[in-house]
Protein backbone atom coordinates (compact mmCIF):
# COMPACT_ATOMS: atom_id res chain seq x y z
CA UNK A 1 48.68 -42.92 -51.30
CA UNK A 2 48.72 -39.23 -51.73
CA UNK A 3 49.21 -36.79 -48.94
CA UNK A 4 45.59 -35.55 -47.49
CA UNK A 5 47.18 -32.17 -46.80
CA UNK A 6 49.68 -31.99 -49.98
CA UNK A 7 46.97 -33.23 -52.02
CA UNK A 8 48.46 -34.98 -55.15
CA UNK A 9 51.81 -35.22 -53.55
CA UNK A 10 52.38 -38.87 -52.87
CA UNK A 11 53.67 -40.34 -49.58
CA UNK A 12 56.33 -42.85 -48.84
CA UNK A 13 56.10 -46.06 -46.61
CA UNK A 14 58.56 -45.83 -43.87
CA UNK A 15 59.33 -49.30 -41.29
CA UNK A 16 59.15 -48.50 -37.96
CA UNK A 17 59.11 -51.75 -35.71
CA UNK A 18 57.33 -53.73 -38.31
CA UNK A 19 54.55 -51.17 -38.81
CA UNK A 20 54.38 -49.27 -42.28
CA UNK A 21 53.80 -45.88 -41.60
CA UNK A 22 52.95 -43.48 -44.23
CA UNK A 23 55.48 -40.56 -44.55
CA UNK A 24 54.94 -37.33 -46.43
CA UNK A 25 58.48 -35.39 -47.76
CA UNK A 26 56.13 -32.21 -48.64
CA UNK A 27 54.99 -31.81 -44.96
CA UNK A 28 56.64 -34.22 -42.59
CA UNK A 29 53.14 -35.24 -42.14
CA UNK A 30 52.18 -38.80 -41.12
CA UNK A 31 48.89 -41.34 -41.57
CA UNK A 32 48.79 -44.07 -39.47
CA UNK A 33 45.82 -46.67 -40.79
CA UNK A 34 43.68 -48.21 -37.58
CA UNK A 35 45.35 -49.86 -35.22
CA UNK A 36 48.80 -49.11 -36.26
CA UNK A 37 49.16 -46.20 -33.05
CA UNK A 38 48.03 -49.17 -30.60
CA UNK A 39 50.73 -51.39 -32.35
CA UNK A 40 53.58 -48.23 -31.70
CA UNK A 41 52.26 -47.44 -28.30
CA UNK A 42 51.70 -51.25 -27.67
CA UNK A 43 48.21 -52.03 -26.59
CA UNK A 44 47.99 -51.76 -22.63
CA UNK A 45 46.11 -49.79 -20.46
CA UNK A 46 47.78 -46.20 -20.63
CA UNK A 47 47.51 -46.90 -24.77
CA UNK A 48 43.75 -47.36 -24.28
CA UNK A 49 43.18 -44.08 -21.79
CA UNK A 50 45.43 -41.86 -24.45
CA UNK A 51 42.97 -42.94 -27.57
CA UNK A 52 39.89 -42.31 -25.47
CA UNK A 53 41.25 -38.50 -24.49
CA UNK A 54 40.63 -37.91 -27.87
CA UNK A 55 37.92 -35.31 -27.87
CA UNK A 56 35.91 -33.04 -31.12
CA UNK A 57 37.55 -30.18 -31.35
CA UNK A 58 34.60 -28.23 -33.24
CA UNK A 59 36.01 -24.62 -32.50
CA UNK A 60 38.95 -24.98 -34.79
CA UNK A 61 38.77 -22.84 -38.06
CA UNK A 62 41.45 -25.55 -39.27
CA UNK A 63 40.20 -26.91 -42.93
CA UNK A 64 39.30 -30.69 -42.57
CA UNK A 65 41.01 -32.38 -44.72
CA UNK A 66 39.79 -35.41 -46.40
CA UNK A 67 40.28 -39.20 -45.42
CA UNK A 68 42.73 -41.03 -48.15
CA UNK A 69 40.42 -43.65 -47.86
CA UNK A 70 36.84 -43.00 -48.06
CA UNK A 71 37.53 -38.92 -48.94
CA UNK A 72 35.10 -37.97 -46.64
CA UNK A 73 35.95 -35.46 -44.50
CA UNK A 74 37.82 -36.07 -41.31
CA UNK A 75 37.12 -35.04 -37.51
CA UNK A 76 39.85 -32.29 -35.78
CA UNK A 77 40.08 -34.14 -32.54
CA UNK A 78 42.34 -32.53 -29.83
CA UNK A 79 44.93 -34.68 -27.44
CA UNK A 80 43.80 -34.11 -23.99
CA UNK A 81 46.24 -32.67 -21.49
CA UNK A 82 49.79 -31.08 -21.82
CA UNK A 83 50.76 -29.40 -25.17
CA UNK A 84 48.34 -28.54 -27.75
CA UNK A 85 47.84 -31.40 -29.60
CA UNK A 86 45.35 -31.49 -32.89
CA UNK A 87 45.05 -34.34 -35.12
CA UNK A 88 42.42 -35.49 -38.07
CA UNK A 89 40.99 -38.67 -37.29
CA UNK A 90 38.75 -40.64 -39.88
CA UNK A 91 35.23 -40.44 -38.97
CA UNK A 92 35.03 -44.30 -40.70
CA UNK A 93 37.73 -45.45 -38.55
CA UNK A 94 40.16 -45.67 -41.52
CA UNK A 95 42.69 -44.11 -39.79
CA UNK A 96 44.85 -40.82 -38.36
């Protein structure tokens, strides 16, 4: 799969805990498929209330970059609480 923000750079699979996780060497960026952030944070309670402080973040002048899915164009979605925390989210559920 090729990087959504390095474009035609292609990404590595990397193992963590039995979950492939794609790894980008241009960027340091990640994409995690669905349900492969539940699987790392293990699905309980405290998983479930993180994914739902997800919220649209439609004030960022951040390009959205495009699913490397469905290429559509993907949500910027900001992490509730502490630091800062963007992240592009697949409007198709495809993934983060």
């Amino acid at each position: 799969m090729d990087c959504p923000v390095c474009k035609n750079e292609p990404t590595i699979v990397l193992e963590l805990n039995e979950i492939e996780i794609d790894y980008c060497l241009s960027c340091n960026g990640i994409w995690l498929d669905t349900g492969e952030l539940e699987l790392l944070l293990e699905d309980n309670t405290e998983t479930k209330i993180f994914l739902n402080s997800f919220t649209l973040d439609n004030k960022t002048k951040e390009k959205k970059l495009r699913c490397p899915i469905c290429n559509k164009k993907m949500d910027k979605v900001q992490v509730v609480g502490g630091k800062e925390i963007r992240i592009d989210k697949c409007k198709y559920n495809h993934g983060l």
